[in-house]
N, C-alpha and C. Protein backbone atom coordinates (compact mmCIF):
# COMPACT_ATOMS: atom_id res chain seq x y z
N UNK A 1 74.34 23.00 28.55
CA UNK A 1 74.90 23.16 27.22
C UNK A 1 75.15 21.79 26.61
N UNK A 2 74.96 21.24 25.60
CA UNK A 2 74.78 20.57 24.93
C UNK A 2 76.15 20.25 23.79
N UNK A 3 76.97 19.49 23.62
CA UNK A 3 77.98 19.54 23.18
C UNK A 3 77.93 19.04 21.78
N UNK A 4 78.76 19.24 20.96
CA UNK A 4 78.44 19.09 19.17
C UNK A 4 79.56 18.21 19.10
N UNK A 5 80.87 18.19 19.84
CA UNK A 5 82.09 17.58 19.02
C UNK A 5 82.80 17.06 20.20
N UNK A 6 83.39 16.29 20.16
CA UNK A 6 84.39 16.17 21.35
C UNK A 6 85.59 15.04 20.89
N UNK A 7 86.62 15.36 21.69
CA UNK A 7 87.56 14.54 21.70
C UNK A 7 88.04 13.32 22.08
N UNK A 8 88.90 12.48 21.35
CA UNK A 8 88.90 11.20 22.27
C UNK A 8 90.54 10.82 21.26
N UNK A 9 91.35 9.83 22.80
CA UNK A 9 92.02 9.44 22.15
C UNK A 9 91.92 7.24 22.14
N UNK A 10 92.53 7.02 21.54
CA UNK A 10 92.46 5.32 21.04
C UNK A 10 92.75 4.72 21.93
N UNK A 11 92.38 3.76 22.23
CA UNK A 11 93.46 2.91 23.48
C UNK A 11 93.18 1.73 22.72
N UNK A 12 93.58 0.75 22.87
CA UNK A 12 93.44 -0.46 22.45
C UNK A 12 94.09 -0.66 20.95
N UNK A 13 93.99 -2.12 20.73
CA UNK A 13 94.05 -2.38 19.27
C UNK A 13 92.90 -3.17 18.47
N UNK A 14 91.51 -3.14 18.93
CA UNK A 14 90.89 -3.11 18.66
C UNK A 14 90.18 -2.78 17.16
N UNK A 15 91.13 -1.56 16.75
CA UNK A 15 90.34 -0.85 15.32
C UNK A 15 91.77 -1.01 14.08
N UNK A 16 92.46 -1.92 14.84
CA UNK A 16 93.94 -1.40 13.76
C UNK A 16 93.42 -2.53 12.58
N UNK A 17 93.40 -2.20 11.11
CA UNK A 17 94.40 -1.14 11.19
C UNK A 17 94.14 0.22 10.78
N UNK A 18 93.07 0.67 10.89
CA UNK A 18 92.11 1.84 10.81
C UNK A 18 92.79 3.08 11.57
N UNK A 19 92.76 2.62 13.12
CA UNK A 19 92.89 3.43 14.44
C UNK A 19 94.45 2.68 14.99
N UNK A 20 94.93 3.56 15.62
CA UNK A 20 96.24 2.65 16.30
C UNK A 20 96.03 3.16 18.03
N UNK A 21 96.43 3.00 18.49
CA UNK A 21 96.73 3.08 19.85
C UNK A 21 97.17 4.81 20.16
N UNK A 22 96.94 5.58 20.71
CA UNK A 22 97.11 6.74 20.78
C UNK A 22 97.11 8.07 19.76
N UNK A 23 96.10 7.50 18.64
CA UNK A 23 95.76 8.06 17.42
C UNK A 23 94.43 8.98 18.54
N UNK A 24 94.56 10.46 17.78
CA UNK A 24 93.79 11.44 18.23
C UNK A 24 92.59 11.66 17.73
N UNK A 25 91.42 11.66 18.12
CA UNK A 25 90.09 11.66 17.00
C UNK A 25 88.70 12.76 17.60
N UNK A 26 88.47 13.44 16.39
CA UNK A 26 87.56 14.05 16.56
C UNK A 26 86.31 13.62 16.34
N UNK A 27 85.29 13.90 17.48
CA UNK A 27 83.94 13.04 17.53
C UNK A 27 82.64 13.70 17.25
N UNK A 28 81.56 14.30 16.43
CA UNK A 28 80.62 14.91 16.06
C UNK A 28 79.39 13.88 16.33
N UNK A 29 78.66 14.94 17.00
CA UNK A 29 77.09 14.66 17.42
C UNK A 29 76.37 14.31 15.98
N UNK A 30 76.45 13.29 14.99
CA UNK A 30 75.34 13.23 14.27
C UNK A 30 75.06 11.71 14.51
N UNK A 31 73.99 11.54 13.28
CA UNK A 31 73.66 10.13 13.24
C UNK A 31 74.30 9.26 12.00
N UNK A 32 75.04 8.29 12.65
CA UNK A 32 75.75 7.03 11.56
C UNK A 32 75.08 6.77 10.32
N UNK A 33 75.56 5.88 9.65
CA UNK A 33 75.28 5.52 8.90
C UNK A 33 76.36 4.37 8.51
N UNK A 34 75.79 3.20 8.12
CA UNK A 34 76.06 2.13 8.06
C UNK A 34 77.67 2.14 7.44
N UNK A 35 78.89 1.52 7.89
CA UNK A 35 80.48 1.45 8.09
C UNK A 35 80.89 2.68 8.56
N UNK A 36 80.45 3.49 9.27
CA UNK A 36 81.00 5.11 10.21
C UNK A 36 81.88 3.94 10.83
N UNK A 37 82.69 5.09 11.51
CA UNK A 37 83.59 4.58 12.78
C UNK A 37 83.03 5.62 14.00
N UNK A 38 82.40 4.72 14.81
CA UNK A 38 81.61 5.50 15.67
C UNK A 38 82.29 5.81 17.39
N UNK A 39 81.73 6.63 18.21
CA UNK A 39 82.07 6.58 19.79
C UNK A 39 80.96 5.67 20.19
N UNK A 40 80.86 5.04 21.10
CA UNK A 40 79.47 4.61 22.15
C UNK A 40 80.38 4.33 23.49
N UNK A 41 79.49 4.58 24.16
CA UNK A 41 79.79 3.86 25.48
C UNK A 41 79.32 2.59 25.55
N UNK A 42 79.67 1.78 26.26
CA UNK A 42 80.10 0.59 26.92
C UNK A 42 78.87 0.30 27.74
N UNK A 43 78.27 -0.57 26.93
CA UNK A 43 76.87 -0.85 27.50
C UNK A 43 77.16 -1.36 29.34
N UNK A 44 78.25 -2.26 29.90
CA UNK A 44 78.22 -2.84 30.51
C UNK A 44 79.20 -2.21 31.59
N UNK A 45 79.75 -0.93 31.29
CA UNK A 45 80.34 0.15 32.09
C UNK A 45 80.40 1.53 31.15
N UNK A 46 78.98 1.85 31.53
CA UNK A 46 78.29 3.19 30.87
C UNK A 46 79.86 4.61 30.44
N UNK A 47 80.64 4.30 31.85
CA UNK A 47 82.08 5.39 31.91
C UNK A 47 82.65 5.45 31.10
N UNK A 48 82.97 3.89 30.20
CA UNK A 48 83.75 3.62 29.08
C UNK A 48 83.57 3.90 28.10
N UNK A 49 84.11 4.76 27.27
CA UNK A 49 83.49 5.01 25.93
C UNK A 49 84.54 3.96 24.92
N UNK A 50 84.24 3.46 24.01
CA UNK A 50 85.11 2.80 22.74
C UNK A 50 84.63 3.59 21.42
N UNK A 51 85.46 3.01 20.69
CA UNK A 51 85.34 3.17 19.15
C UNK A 51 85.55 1.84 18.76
N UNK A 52 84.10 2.23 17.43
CA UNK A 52 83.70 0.94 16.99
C UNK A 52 83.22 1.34 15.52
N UNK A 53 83.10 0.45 14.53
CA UNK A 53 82.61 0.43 13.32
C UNK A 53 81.02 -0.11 13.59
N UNK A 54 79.98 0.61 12.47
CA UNK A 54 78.71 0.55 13.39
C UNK A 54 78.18 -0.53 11.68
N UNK A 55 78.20 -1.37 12.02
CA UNK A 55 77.80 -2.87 11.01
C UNK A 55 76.69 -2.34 10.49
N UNK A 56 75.53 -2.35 11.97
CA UNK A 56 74.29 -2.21 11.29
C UNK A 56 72.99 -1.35 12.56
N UNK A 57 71.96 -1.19 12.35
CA UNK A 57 71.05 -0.07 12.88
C UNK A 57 70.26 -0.54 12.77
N UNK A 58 69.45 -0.05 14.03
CA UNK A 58 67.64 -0.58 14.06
C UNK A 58 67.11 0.73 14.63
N UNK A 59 65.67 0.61 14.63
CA UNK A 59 65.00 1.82 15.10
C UNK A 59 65.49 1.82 17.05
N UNK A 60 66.01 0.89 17.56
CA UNK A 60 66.61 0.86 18.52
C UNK A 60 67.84 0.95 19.16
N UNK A 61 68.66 0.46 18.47
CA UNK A 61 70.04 0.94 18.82
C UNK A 61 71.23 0.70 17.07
N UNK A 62 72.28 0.16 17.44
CA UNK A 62 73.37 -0.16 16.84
C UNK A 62 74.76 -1.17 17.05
N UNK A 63 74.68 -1.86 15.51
CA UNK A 63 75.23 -3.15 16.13
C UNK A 63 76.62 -2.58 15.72
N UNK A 64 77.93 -2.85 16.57
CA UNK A 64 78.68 -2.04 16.48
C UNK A 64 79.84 -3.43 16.39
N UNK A 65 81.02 -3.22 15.46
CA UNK A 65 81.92 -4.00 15.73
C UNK A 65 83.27 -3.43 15.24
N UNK A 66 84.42 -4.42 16.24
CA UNK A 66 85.99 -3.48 15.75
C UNK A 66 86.81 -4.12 14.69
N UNK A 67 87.12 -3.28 14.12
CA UNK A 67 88.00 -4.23 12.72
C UNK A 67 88.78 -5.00 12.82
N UNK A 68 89.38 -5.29 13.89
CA UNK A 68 90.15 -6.41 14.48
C UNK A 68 89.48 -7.70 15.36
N UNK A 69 88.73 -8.54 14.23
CA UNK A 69 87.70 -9.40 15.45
C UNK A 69 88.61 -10.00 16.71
N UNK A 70 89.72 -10.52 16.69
CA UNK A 70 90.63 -11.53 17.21
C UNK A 70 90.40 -10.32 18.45
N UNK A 71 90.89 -9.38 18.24
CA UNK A 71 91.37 -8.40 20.01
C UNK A 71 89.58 -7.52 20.70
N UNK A 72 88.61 -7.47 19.32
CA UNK A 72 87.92 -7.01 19.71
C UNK A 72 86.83 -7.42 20.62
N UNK A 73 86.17 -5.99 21.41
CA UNK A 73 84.94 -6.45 22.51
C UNK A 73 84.26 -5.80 21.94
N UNK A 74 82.78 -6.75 21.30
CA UNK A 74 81.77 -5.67 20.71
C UNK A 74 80.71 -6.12 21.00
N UNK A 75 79.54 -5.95 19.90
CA UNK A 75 78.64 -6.56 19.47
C UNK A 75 77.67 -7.94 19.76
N UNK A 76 79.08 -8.42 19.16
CA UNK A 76 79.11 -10.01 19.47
C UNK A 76 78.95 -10.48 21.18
N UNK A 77 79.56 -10.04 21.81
CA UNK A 77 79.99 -9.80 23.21
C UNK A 77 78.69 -9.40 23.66
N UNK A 78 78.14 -8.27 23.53
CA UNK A 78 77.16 -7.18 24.73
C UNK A 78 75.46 -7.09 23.33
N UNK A 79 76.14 -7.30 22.45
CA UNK A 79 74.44 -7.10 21.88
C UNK A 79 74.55 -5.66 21.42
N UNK A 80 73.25 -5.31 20.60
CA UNK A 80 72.84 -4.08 20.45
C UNK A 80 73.10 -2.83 21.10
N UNK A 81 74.26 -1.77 20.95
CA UNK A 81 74.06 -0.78 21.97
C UNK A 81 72.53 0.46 21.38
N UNK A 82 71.88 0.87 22.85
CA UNK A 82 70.83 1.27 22.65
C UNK A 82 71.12 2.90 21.96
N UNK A 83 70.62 3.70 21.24
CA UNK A 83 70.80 4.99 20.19
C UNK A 83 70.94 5.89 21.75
N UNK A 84 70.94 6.37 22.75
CA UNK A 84 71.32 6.97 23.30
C UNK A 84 72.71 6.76 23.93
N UNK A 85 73.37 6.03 24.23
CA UNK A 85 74.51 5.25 24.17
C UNK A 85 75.51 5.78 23.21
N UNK A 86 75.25 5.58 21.85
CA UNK A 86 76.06 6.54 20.88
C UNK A 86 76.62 7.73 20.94
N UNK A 87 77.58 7.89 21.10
CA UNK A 87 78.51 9.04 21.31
C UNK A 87 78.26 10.22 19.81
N UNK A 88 79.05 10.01 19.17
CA UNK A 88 78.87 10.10 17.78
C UNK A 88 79.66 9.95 16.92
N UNK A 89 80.15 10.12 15.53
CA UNK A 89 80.67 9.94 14.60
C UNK A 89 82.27 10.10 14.68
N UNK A 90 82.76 9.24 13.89
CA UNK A 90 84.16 9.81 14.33
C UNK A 90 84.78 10.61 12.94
N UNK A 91 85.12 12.06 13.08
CA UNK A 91 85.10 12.55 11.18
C UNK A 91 86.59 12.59 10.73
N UNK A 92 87.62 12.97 12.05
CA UNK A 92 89.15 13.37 11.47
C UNK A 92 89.83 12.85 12.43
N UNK A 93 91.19 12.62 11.85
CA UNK A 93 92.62 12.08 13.35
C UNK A 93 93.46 13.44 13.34
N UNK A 94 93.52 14.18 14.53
CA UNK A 94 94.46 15.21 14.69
C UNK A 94 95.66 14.69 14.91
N UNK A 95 96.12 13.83 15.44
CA UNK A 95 97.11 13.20 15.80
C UNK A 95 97.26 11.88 15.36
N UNK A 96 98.84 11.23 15.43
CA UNK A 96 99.84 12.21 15.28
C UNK A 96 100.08 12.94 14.25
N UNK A 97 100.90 13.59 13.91
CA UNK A 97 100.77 14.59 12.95
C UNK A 97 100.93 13.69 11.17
N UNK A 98 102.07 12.09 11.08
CA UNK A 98 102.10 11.64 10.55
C UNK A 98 100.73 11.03 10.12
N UNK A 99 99.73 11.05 10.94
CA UNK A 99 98.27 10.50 10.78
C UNK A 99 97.18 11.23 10.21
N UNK A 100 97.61 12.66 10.40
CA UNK A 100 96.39 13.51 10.36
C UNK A 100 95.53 13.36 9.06
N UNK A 101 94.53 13.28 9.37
CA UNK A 101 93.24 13.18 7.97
C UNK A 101 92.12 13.10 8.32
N UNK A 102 90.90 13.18 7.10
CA UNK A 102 89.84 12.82 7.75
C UNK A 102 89.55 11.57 7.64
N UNK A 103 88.36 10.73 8.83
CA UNK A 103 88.17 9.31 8.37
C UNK A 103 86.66 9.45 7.69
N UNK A 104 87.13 8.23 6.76
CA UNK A 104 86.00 7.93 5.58
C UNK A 104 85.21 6.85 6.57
N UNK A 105 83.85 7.08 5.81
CA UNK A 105 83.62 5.56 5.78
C UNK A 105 83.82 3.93 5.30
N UNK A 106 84.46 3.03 5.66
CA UNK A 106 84.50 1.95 4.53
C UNK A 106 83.54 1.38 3.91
């Protein structure tokens, strides 16, 4: 079975001030489009998934970076993550309840 949506919560401060640290987010199987706030895994420990803002796209992967350059590990760091790698889109914050909305693109 093949999954459409899934959950994830924030760790880091990486995305603030977008994302905070234990902000709840719902994740949909589509394809980005240039400033999404995306899932991928962690080119360099496949287990890890992050959230990342996806800069830019090639017919090969996606250059992905976090809105906080100073704390962030991205792009810059690991290179291109390859289009299977991509988790998917990130569309709403369920949590906390003071947070809840959907996220735009910037």
């Amino acid at each position: 079975m093949v999954r459409l949506a899934c959950r994830l919560v924030v760790k880091g401060d990486s995305m603030r001030p977008t994302l905070l640290p234990g902000d709840r987010v719902l994740v949909v199987r589509s394809r980005p489009r240039s400033g999404d706030l995306v899932a991928v895994r962690d080119p360099r420990e496949p287990e890890r998934v992050m959230v990342k803002r996806l800069a830019d796209s090639s017919r090969t992967g996606a250059w992905v970076l976090g809105d906080d350059p100073l704390t962030s590990t991205d792009s810059r760091h690991f290179g291109e993550v390859p289009w299977p790698m991509v988790v998917g889109r990130l569309v709403y914050r369920y949590a906390p309840p003071a947070r809840v909305g959907r996220i735009s693109r910037r």
